[in-house]
Protein backbone atom coordinates (compact mmCIF):
# COMPACT_ATOMS: atom_id res chain seq x y z
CA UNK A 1 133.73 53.46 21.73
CA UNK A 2 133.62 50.13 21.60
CA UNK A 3 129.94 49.94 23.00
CA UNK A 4 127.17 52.77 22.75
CA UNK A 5 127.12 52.53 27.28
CA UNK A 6 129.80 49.80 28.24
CA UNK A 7 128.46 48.26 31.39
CA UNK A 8 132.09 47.60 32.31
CA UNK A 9 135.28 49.79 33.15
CA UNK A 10 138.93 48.81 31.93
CA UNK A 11 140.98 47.57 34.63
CA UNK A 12 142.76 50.23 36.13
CA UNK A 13 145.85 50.33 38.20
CA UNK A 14 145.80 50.91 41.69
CA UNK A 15 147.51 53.93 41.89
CA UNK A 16 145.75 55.32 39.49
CA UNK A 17 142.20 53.87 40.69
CA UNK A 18 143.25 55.80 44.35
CA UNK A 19 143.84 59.18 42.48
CA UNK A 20 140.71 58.76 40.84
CA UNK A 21 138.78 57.79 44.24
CA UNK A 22 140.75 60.52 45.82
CA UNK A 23 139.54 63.35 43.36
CA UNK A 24 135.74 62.02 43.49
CA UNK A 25 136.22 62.55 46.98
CA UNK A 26 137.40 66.06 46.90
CA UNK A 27 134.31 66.77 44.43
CA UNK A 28 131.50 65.02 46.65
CA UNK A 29 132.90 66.81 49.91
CA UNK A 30 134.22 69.87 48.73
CA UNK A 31 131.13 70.77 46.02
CA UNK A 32 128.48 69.73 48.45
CA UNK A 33 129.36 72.52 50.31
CA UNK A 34 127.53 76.33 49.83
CA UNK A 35 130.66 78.28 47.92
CA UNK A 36 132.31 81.69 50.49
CA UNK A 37 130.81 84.26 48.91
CA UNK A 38 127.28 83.32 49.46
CA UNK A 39 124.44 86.14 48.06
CA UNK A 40 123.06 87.62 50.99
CA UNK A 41 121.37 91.01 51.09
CA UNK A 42 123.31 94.18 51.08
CA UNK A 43 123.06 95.91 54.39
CA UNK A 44 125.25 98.66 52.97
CA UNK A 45 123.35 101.76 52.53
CA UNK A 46 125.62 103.47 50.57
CA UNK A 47 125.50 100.54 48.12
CA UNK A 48 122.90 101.03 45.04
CA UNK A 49 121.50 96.84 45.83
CA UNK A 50 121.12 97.69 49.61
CA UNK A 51 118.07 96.05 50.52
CA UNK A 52 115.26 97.98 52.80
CA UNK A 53 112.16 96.80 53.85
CA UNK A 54 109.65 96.41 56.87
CA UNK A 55 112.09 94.08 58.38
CA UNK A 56 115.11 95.16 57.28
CA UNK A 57 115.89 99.16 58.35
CA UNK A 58 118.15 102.07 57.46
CA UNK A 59 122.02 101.32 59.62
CA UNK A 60 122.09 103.72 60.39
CA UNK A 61 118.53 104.51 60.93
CA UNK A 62 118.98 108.14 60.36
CA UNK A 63 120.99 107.68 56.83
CA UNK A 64 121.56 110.37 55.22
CA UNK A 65 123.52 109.91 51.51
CA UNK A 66 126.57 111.52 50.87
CA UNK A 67 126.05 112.84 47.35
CA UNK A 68 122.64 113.94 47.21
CA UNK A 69 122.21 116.83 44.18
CA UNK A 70 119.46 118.31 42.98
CA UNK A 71 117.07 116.63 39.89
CA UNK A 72 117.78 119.29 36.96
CA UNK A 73 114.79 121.91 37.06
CA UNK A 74 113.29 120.67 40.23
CA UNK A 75 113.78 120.72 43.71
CA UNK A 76 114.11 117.10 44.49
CA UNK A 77 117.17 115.80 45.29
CA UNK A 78 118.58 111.95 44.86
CA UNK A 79 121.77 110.36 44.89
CA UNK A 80 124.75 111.67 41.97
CA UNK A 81 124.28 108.09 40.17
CA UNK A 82 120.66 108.08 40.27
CA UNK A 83 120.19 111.75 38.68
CA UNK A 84 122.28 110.90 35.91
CA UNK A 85 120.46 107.36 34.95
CA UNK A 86 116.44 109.18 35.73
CA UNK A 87 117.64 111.99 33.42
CA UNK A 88 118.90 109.47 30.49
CA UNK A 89 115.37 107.37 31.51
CA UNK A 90 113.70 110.55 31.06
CA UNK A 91 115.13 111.58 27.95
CA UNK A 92 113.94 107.86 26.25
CA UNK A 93 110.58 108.62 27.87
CA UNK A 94 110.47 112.07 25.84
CA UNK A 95 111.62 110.43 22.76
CA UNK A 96 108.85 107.72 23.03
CA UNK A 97 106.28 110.25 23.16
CA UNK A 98 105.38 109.35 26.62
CA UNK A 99 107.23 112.34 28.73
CA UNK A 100 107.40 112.28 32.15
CA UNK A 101 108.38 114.45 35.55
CA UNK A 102 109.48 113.54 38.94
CA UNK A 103 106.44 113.27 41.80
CA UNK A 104 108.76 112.57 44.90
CA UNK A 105 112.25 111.64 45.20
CA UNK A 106 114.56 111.63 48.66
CA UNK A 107 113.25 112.15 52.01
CA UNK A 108 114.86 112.46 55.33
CA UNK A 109 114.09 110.39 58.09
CA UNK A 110 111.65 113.19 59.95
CA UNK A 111 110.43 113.79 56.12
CA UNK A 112 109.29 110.35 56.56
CA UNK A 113 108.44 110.38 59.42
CA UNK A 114 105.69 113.01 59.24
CA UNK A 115 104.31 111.43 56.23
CA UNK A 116 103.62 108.28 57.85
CA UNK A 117 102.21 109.82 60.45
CA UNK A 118 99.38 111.64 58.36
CA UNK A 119 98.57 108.42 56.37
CA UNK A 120 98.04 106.74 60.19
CA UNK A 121 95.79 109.35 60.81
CA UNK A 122 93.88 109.50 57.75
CA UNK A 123 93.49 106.14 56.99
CA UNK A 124 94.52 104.09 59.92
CA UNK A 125 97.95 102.49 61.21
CA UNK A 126 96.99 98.71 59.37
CA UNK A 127 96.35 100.89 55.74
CA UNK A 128 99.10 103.05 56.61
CA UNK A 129 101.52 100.43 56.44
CA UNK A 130 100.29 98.90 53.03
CA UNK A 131 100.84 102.33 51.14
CA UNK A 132 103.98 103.90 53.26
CA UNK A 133 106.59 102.55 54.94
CA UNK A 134 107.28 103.77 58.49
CA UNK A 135 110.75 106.38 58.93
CA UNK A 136 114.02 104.22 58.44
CA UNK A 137 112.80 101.58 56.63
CA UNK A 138 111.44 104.20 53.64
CA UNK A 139 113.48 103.62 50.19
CA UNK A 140 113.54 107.11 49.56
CA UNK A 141 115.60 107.39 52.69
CA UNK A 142 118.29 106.52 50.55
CA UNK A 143 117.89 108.51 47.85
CA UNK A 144 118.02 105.44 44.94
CA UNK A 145 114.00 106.11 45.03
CA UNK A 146 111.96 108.48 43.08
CA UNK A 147 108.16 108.04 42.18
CA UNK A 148 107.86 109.23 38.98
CA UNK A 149 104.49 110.58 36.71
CA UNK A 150 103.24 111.82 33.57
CA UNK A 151 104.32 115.11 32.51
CA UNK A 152 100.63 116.25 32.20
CA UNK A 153 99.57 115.40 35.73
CA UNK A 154 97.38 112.22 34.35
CA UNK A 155 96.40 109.82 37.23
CA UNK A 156 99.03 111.17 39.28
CA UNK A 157 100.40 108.48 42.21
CA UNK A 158 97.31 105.95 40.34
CA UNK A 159 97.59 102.50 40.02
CA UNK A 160 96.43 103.84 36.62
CA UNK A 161 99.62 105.16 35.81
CA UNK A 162 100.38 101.62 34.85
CA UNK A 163 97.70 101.79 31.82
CA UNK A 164 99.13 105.35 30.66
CA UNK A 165 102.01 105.52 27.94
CA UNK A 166 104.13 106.68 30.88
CA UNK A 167 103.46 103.79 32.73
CA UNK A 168 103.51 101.35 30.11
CA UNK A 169 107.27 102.25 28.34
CA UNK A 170 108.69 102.70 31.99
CA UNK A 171 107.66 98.90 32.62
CA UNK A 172 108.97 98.00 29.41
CA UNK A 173 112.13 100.09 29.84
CA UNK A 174 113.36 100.83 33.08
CA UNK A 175 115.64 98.81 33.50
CA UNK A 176 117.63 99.62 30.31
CA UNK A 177 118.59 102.31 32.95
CA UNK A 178 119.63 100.51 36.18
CA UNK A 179 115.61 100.93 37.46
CA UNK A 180 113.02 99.00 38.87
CA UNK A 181 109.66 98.90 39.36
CA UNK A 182 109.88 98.45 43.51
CA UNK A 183 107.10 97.36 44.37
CA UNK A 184 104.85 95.43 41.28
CA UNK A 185 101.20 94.28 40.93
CA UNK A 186 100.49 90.81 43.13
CA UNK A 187 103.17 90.88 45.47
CA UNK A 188 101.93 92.50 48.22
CA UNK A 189 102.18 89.49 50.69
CA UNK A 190 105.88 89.84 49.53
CA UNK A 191 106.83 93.32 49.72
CA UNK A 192 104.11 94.58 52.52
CA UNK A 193 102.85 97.31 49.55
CA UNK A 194 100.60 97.82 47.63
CA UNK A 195 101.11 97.95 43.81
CA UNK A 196 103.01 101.20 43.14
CA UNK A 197 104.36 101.47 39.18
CA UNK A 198 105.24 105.31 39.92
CA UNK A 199 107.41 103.94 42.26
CA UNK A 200 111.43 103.13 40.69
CA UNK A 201 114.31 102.21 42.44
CA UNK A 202 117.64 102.50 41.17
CA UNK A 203 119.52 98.77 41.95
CA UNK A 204 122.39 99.35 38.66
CA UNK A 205 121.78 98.13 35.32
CA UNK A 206 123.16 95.28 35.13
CA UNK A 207 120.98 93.77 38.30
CA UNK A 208 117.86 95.49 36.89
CA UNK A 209 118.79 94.05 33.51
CA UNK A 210 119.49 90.51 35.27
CA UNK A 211 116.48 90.46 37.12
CA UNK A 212 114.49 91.20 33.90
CA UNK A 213 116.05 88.48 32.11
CA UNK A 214 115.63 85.84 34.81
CA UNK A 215 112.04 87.05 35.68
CA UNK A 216 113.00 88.00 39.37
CA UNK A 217 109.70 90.32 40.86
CA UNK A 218 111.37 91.80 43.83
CA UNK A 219 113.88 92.38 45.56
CA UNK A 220 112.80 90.24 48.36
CA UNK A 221 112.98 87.58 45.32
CA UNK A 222 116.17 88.88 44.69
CA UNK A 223 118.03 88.21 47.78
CA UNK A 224 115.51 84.90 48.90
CA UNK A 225 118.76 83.01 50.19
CA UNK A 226 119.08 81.23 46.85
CA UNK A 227 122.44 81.14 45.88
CA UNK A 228 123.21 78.49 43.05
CA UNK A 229 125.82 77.81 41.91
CA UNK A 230 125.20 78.58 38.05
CA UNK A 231 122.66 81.23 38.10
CA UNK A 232 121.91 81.56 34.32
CA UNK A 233 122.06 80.09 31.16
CA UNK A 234 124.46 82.38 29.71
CA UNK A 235 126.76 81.92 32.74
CA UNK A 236 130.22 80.80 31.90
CA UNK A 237 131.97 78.02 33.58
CA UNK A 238 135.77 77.06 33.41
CA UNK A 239 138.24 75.04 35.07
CA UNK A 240 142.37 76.51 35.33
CA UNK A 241 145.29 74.93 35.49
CA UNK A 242 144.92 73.76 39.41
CA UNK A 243 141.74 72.11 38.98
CA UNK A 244 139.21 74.89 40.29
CA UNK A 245 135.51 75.71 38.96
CA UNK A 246 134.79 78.97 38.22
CA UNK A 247 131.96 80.91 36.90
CA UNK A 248 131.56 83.74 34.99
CA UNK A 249 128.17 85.95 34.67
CA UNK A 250 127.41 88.07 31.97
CA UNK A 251 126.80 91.98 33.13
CA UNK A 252 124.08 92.05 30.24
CA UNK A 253 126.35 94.63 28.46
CA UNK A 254 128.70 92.12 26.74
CA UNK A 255 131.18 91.67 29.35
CA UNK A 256 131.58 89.12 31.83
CA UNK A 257 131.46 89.98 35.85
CA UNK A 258 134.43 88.90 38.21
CA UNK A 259 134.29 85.37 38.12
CA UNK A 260 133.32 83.31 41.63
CA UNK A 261 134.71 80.33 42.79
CA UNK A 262 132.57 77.15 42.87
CA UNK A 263 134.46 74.17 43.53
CA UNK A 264 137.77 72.51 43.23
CA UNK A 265 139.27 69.32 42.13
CA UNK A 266 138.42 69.41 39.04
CA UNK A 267 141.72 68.54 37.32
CA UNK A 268 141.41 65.06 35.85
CA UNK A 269 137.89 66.79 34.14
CA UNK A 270 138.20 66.35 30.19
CA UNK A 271 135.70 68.92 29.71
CA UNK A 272 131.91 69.79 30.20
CA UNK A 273 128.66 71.66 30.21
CA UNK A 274 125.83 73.52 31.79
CA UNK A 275 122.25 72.46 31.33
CA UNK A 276 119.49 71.66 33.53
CA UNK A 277 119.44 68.21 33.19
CA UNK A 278 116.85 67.33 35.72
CA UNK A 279 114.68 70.19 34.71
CA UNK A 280 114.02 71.34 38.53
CA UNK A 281 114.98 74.54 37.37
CA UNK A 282 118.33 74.66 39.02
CA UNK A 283 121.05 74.53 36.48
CA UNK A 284 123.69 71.73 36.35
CA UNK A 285 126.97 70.74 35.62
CA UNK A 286 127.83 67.49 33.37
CA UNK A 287 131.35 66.87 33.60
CA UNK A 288 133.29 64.74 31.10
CA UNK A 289 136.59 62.86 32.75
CA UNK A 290 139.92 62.00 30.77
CA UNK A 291 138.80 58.38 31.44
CA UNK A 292 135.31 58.57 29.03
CA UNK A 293 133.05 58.58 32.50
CA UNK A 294 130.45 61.12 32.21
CA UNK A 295 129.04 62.60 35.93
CA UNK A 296 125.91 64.98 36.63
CA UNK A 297 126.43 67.28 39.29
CA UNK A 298 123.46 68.81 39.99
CA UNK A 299 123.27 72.41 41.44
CA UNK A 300 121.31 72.67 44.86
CA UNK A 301 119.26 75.91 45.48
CA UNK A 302 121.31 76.85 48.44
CA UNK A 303 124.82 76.42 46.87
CA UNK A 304 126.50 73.75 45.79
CA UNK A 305 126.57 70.76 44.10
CA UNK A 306 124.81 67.56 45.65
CA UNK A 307 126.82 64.55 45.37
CA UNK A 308 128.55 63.10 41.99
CA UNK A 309 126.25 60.47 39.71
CA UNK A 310 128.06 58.31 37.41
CA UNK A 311 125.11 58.35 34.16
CA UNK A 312 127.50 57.15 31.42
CA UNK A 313 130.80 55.58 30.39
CA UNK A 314 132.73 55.14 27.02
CA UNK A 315 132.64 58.95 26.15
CA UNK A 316 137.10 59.23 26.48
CA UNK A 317 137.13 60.06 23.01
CA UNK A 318 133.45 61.33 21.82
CA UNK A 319 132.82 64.75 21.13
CA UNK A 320 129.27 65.50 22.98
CA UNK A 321 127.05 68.84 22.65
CA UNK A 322 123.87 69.12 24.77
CA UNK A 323 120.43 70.34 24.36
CA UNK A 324 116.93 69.63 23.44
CA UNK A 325 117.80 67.65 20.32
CA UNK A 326 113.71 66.51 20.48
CA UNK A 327 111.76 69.23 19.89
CA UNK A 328 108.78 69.65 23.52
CA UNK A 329 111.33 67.20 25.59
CA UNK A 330 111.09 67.46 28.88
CA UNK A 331 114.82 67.12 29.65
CA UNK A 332 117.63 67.87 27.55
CA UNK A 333 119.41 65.04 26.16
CA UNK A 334 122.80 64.14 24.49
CA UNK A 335 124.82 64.24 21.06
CA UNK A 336 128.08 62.85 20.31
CA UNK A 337 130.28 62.35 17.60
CA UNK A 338 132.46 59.34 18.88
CA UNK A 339 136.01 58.38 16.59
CA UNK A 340 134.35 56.59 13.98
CA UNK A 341 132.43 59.91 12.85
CA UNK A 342 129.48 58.55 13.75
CA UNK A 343 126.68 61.06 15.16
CA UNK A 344 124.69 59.69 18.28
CA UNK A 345 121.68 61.12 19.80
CA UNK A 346 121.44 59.68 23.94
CA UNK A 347 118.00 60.72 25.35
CA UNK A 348 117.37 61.80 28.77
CA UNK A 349 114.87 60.03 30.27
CA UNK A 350 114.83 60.67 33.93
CA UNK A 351 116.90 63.67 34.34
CA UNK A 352 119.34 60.59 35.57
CA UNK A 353 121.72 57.90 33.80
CA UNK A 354 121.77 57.20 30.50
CA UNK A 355 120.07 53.85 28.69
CA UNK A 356 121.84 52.23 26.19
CA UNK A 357 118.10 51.02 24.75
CA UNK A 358 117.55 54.69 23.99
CA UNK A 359 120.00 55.92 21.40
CA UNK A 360 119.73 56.49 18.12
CA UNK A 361 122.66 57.05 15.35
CA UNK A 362 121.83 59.94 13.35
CA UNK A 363 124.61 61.18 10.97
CA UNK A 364 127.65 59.40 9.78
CA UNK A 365 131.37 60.72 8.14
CA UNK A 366 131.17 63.69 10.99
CA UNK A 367 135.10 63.08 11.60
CA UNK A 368 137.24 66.17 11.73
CA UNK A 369 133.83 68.33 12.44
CA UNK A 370 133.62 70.37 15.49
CA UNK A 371 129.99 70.47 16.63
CA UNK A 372 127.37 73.02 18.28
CA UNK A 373 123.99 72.75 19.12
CA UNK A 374 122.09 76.04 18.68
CA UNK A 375 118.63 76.85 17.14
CA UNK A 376 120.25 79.34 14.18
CA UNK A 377 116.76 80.01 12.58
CA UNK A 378 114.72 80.33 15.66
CA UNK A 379 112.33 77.99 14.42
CA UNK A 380 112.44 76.29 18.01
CA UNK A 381 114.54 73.32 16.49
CA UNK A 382 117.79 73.06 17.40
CA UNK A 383 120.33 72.29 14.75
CA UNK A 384 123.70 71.46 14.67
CA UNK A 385 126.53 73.48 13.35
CA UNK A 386 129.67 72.30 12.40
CA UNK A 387 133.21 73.76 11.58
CA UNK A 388 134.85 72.22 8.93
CA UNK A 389 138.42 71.47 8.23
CA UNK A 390 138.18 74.93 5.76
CA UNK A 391 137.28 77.08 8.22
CA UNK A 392 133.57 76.96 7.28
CA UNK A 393 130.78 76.85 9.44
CA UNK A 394 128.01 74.63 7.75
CA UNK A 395 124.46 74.37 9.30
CA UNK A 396 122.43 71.16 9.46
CA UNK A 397 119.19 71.72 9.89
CA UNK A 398 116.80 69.50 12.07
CA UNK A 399 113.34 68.47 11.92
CA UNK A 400 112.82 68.57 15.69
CA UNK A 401 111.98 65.16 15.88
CA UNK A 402 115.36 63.85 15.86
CA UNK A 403 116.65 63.44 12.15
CA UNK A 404 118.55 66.30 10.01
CA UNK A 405 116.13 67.92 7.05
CA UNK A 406 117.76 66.76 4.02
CA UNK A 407 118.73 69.76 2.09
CA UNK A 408 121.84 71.30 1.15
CA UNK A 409 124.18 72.21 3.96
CA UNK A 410 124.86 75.51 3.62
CA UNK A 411 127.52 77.58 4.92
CA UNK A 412 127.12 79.85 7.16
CA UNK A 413 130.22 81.49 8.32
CA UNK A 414 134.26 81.24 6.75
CA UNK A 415 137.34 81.81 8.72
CA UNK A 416 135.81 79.43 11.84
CA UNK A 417 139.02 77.47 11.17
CA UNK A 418 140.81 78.79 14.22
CA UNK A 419 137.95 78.79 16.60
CA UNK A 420 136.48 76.39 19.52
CA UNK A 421 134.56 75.56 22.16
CA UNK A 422 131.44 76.28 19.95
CA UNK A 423 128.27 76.79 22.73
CA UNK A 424 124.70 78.70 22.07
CA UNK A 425 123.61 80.86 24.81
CA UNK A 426 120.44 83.14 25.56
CA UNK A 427 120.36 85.95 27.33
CA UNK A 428 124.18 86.75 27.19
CA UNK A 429 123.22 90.49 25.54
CA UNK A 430 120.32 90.82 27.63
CA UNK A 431 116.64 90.24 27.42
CA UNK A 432 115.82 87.80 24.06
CA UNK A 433 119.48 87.74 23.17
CA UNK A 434 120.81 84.79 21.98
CA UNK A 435 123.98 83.64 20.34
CA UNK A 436 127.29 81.72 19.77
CA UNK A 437 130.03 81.99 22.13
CA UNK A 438 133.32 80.64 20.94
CA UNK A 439 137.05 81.11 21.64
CA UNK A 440 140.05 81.22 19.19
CA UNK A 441 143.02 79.35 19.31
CA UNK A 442 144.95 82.73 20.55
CA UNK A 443 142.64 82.82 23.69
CA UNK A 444 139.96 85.38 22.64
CA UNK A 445 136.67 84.97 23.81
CA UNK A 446 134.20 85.81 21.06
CA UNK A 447 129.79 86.44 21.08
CA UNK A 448 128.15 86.25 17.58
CA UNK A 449 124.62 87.40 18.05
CA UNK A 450 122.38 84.95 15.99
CA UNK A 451 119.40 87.28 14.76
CA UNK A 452 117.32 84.49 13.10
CA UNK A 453 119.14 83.22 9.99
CA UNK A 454 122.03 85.95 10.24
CA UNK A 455 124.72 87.09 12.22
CA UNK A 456 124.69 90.51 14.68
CA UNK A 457 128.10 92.16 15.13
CA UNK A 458 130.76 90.32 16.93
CA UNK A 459 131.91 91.34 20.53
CA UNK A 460 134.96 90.95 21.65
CA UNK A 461 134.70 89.31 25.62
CA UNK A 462 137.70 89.01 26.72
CA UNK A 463 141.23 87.70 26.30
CA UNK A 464 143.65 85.57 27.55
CA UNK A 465 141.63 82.22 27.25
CA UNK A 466 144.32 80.04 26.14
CA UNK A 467 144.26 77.47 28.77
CA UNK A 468 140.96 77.48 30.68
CA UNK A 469 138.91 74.78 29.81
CA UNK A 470 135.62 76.70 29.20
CA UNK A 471 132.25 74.29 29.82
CA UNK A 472 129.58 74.26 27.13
């Protein structure tokens, strides 16, 4: 780059200039737009993420499921799936020292019924609704439900169950098993009950395992009618040959999920990442064009991208990694190794454009280095780590304050040589998890697990990644 920010653009010529209007186009119109398969609530009770509540019944209302079998050495009876997923929970509830048994588990629709009935009139219709729900709209109905208690009888159907060992490793664990607590403490006004932690519902591990990673409450949370279009950090985003955006969750097990279609046009894209770069908690997409323009796209809650922002220019032949280069910064900001070698810090300001006033050169003789941002040592600085021409992987330490400690670089890793696309992600493995995910010149996709100044064990992905231009 000639200039840190060039105010001005190289002349272009006018066929060119149209393709490029014409492609800006295609992304404002086409990514403003909520993607097809929008995340509404399952209605599907035969599906394990059907959603039930006060408002939302049983269709039919007299469900009955198809595979019900009996709990081993009981008489309550739940759905194949579920049996086989409560008896593995049970079995790392027995190993924990905190054993537990099975309280209540499917009920029919006249089951429920009469049950609601009593607690109407025992307590009252307006009670009766806070602590059961009325016949069709019960859970249990579809036999993903059980409540669940200590072996020994202790507190029983309690809100005290919660303080008991029981209590406390299934909230800490259930969801290891495709389980969730339904119905947690505080969020009544959103679920219409009371606080019930005897009370598990089987949703699949990798959506209990999601919505423990990303904090999600409820289902009601769940399924709110957000639906943006990168819903985690670890999510990965690529563009293919014909110029569509795709993304890629993580199941939480190591594996990616069918990947979802989130916009198109996308061809004359150089490369790009995934940050939230306005820190409104919605993640976005900074794309880098052939031409050295760099655009923010940011995600809407709804779907979607809102409209295109130009924040920089000059970055055609930088090399840029993103993240929280100042350690307690609001927004995330920029590094880039342009051809010179030199090493650039941009900050974020605004969550907007770009100032040339506010960058700072922090490295020189970076050329031939392929760079990462990642916090290796988990000392909540991130660092920078760098692949060298020898197929080492060197680690430069930062101070969190912008400059590198000065110290010997040392290696961390040989045989790098033949990887790319270097990016640190949390929460790909789950719950604390975080990592480098990186792809090898014969299309592998690859997670190293960083443990805190060492490496996990590698997991394979997936294969085949030759061509997709993977965002960082």
């Amino acid at each position: 780059m000639s200039e840190l920010l060039p105010t001005g653009r190289p002349r272009l010529k006018a066929r060119f200039a149209a393709v490029v209007v014409v492609c800006f186009a295609l992304l404002t119109g086409l990514l403003a737009a909520p993607p097809a398969t929008a995340a509404l609530p399952v209605s599907d009770p035969n599906n394990a993420q059907v959603l039930v509540t006060k408002s939302r019944p049983l269709n039919p209302l007299r469900y009955i499921p198809p595979d019900l079998v009996f709990f081993p050495g009981t008489n309550y009876v739940l759905r194949r799936e579920v049996s086989a997923n409560l008896q593995n929970l049970f079995a790392g509830a027995r190993s924990a020292g905190a054993p537990l048994a099975v309280v209540s588990a499917y009920r029919s629709y006249d089951q429920q019924a009469a049950l609601y009935n009593s607690y109407v009139a025992q307590y009252g219709q307006a009670v009766a609704d806070t602590i059961s729900a009325r016949p069709g709209h019960s859970e249990h109905q579809t036999g993903l439900a059980v409540d669940v208690g200590n072996l020994n009888g202790s507190c029983g159907l309690g809100a005290c169950f919660a303080t008991t060992a029981g209590g406390r490793w299934v909230a800490a664990n259930a969801h290891r098993y495709g389980f969730i607590i339904r119905y947690p403490d505080g969020y009544q006004p959103t679920t219409g009950y009371t606080f019930e932690p005897w009370h598990l519902r089987y949703v699949g591990r990798s959506v209990a395992t999601e919505m423990r990673t990303r904090g999600i409450p409820t289902m009601e949370h769940y399924y709110n009618g957000s639906n943006p279009p990168i819903r985690h950090s670890a999510d990965l985003v690529t563009v293919d040959s014909f110029g569509l955006l795709w993304r890629y969750s993580p199941d939480y097990l190591g594996k990616l999920r069918q990947r979802v279609r989130i916009g198109s046009g996308w061809s004359p894209v150089k490369g790009g990442f995934t940050t939230d770069w306005n820190a409104d908690g919605i993640h976005d997409v900074l794309a880098q064009w052939n031409d050295g323009t760099l655009t923010l796209y940011r995600g809407r809650f709804s779907g979607g991208f809102h409209a295109p922002i130009r924040i920089g220019s000059g970055f055609g032949s930088s090399e840029i990694t993103v993240g929280h280069w100042i350690r307690g910064s609001r927004y995330p900001s920029l590094v880039a190794k342009d051809a010179q070698g030199s090493l650039l810090h941009y900050a974020n300001g605004s969550g907007g454009a770009l100032s040339s006033s506010r960058v700072t050169r922090i490295g020189a003789g970076w050329q031939g280095l392929r760079i990462a941002m990642a916090d290796w040592n988990k000392d909540g600085n991130q660092d920078i780590l760098a692949t060298r021409a020898n197929g080492e992987l060197a680690l430069y330490r930062s101070n969190g304050q912008g400059r590198f400690i000065s110290e010997s670089r040392p290696v961390i890793g040989t045989g790098w040589g033949s990887l790319n696309s270097l990016t640190a992600v949390s929460g790909f493995q789950g719950p604390n998890s975080y990592g480098l995910r990186a792809r090898t010149s014969g299309g592998e996709l690859r997670y190293y697990p960083m443990l805190g100044n060492r490496w996990g064990t590698t997991a394979i992905v997936g294969h085949g990644w030759q061509t997709a231009r993977l965002f960082r």
